[in-house]
N, C-alpha and C. Protein backbone atom coordinates (compact mmCIF):
# COMPACT_ATOMS: atom_id res chain seq x y z
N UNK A 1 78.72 79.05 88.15
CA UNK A 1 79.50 78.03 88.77
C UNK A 1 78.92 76.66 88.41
N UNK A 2 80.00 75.60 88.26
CA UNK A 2 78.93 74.55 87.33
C UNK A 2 79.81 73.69 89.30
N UNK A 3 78.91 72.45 88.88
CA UNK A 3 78.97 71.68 89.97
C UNK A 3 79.65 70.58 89.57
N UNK A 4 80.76 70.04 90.27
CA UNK A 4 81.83 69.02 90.40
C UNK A 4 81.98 67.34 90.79
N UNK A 5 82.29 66.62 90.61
CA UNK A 5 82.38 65.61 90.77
C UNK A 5 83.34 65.30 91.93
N UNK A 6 82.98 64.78 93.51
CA UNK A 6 83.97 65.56 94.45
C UNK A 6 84.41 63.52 94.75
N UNK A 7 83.95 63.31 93.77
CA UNK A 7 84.59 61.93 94.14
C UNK A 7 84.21 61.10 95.18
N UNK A 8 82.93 61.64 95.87
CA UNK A 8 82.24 60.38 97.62
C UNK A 8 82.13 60.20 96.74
N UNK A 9 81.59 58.67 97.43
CA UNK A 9 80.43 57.36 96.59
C UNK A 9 79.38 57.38 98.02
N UNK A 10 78.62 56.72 98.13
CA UNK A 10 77.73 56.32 98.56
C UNK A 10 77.84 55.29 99.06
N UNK A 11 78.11 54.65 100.55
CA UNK A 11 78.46 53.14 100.95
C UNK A 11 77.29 52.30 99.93
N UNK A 12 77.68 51.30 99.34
CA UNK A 12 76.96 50.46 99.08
C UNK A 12 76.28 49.23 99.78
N UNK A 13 75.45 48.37 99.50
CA UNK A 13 74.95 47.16 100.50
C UNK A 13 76.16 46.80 100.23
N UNK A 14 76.34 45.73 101.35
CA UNK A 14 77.45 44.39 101.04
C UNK A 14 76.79 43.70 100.03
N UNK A 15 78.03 42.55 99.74
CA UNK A 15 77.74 41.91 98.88
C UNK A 15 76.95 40.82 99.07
N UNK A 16 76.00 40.36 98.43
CA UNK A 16 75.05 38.77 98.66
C UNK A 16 76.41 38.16 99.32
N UNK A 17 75.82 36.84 100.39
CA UNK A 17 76.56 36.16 100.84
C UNK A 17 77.27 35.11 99.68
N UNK A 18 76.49 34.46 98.84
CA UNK A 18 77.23 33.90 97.50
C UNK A 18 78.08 34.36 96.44
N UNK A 19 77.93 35.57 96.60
CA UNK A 19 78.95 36.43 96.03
C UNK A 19 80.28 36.15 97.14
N UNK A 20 80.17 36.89 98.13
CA UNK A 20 81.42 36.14 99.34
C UNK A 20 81.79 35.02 99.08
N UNK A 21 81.20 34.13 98.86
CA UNK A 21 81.62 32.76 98.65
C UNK A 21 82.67 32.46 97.43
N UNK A 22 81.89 32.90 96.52
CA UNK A 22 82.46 33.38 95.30
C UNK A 22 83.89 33.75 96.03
N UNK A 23 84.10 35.08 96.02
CA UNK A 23 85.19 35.66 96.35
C UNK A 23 85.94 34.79 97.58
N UNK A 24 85.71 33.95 98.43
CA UNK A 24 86.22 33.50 99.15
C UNK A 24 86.97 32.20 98.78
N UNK A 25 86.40 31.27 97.82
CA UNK A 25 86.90 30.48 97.08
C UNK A 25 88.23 30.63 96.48
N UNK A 26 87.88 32.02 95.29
CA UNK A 26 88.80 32.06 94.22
C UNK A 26 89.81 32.52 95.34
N UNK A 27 90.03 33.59 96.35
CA UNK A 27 91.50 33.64 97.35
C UNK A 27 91.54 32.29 97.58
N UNK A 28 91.04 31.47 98.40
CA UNK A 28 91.86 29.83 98.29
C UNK A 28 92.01 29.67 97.13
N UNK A 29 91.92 29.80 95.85
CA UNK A 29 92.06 28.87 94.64
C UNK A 29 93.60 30.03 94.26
N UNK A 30 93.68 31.00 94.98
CA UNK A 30 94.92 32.15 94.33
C UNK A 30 94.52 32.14 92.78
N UNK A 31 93.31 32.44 92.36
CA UNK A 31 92.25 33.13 91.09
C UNK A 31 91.49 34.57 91.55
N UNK A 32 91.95 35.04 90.20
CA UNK A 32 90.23 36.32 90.23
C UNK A 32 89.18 35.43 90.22
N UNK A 33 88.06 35.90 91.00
CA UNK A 33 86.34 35.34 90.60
C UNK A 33 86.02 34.73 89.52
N UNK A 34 86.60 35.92 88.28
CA UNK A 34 85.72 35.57 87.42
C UNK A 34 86.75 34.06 86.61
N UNK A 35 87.93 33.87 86.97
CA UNK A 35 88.74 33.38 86.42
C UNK A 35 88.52 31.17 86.91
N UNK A 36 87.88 31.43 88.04
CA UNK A 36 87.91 29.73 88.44
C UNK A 36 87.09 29.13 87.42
N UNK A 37 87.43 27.93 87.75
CA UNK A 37 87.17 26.59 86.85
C UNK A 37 86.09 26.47 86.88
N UNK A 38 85.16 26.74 87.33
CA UNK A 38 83.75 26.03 88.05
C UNK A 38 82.62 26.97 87.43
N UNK A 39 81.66 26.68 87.60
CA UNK A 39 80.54 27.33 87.94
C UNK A 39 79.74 27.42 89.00
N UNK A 40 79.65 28.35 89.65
CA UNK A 40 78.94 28.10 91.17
C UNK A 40 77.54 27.54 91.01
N UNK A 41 76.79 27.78 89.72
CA UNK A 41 75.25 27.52 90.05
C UNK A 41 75.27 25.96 89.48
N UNK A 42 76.32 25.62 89.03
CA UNK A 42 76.24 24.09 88.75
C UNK A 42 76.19 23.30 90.02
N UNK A 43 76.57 23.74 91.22
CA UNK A 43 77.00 22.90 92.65
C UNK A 43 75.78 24.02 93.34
N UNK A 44 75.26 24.58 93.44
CA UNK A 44 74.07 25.45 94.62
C UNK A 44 73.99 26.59 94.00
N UNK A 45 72.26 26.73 94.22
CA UNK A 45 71.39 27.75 93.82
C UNK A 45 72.03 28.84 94.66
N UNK A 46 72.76 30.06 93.80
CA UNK A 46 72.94 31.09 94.76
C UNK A 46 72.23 31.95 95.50
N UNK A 47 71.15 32.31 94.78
CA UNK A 47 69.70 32.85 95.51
C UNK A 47 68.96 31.98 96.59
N UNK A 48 69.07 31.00 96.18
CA UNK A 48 68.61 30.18 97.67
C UNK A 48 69.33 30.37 98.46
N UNK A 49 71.14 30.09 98.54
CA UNK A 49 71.61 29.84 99.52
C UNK A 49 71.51 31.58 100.19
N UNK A 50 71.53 32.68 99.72
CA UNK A 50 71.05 34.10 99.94
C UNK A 50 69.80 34.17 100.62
N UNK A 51 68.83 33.36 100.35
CA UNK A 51 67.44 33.53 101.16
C UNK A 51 67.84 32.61 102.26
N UNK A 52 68.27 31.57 102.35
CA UNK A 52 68.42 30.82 103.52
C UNK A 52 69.09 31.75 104.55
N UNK A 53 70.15 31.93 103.93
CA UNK A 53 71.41 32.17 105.18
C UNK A 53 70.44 33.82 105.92
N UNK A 54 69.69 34.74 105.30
CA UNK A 54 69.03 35.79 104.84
C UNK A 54 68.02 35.62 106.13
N UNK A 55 67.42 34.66 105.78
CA UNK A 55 66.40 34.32 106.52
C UNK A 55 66.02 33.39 107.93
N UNK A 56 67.14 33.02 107.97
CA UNK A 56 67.35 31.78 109.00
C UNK A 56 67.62 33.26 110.26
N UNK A 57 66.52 33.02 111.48
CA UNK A 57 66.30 33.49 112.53
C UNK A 57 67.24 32.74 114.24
N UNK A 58 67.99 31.82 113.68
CA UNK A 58 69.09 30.94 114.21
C UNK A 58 70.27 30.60 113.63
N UNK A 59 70.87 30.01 114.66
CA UNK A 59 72.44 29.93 113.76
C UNK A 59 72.48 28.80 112.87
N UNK A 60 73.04 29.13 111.78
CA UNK A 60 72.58 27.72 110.82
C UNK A 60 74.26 27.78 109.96
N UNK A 61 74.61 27.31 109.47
CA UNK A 61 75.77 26.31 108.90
C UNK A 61 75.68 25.62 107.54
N UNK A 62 75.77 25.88 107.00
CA UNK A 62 75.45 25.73 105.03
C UNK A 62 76.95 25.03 104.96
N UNK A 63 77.29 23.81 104.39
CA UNK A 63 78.27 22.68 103.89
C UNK A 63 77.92 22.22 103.16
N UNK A 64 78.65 22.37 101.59
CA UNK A 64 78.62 21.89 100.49
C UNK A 64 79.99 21.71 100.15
N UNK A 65 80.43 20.86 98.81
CA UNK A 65 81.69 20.59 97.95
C UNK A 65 81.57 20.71 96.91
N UNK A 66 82.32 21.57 96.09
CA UNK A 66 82.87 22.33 94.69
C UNK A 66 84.16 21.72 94.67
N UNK A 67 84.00 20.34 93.27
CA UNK A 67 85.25 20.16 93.17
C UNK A 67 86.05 19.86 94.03
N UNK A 68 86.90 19.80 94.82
CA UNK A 68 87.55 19.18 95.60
C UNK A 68 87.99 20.14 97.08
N UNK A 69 86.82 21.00 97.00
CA UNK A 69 86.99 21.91 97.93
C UNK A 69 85.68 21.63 99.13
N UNK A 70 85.79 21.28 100.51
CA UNK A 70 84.59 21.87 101.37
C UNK A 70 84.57 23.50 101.64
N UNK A 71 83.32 23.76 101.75
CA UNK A 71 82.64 25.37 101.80
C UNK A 71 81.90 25.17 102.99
N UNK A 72 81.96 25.69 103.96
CA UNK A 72 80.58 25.96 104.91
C UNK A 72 80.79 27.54 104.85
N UNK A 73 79.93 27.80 104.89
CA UNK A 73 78.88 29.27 105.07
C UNK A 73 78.01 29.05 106.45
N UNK A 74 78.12 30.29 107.46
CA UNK A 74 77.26 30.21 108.50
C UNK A 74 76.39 31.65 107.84
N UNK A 75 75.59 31.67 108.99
CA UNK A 75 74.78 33.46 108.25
C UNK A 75 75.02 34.11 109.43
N UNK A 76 76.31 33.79 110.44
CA UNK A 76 76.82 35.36 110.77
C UNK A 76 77.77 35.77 109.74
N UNK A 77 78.46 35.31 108.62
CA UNK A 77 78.70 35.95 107.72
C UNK A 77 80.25 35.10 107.49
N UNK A 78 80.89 34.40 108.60
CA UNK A 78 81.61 33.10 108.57
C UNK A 78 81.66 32.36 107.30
N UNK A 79 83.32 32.12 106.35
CA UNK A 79 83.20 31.32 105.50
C UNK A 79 84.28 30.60 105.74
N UNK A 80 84.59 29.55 105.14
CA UNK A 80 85.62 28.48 105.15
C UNK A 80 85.92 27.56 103.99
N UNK A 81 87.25 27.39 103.38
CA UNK A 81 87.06 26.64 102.06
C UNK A 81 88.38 26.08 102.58
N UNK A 82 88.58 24.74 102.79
CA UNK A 82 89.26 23.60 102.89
C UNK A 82 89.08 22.27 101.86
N UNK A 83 90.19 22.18 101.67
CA UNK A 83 90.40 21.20 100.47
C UNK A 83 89.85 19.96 101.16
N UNK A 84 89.01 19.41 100.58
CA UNK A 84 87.98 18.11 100.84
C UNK A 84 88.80 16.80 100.70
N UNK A 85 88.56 15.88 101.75
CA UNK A 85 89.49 14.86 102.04
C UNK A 85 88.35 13.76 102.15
N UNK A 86 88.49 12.49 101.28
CA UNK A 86 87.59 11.59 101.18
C UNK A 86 87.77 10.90 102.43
């Protein structure tokens, strides 16, 4: 008897919170990820903002602008992308 491929997976971790971001963007931008204009590490270190949000033992609130978009990130896992108004 040979053994089968029964098709589970294995839950994986979630995704880094900058990855979310990522993905949270391009749905406001109505883009795939890989497809937006930008580069995320040109506007914030994604590994930082991953150790911050990661590590912050209080509620904390990450606000930055990409292009003409505001982003806050909290690290209960909260994102928000509103078009930035001077």
């Amino acid at each position: 008897m040979t053994e089968h491929d029964t098709g589970s997976t294995t839950p994986s971790a979630p995704a880094p919170d900058s990855v979310q971001v990522i993905k949270t963007i391009a749905d406001h931008l109505d883009q795939d990820p890989t497809e937006v204009d930008f580069t995320f590490s040109d506007y914030l270190d994604p590994d930082a903002l991953d150790s911050l949000l990661e590590s912050s033992t209080e509620e904390l609130v990450v606000a930055f602008t990409i292009e003409d978009l505001l982003v806050t990130v909290a690290n209960d896992g909260t994102i928000e992308v509103k078009c930035y108004e001077n």
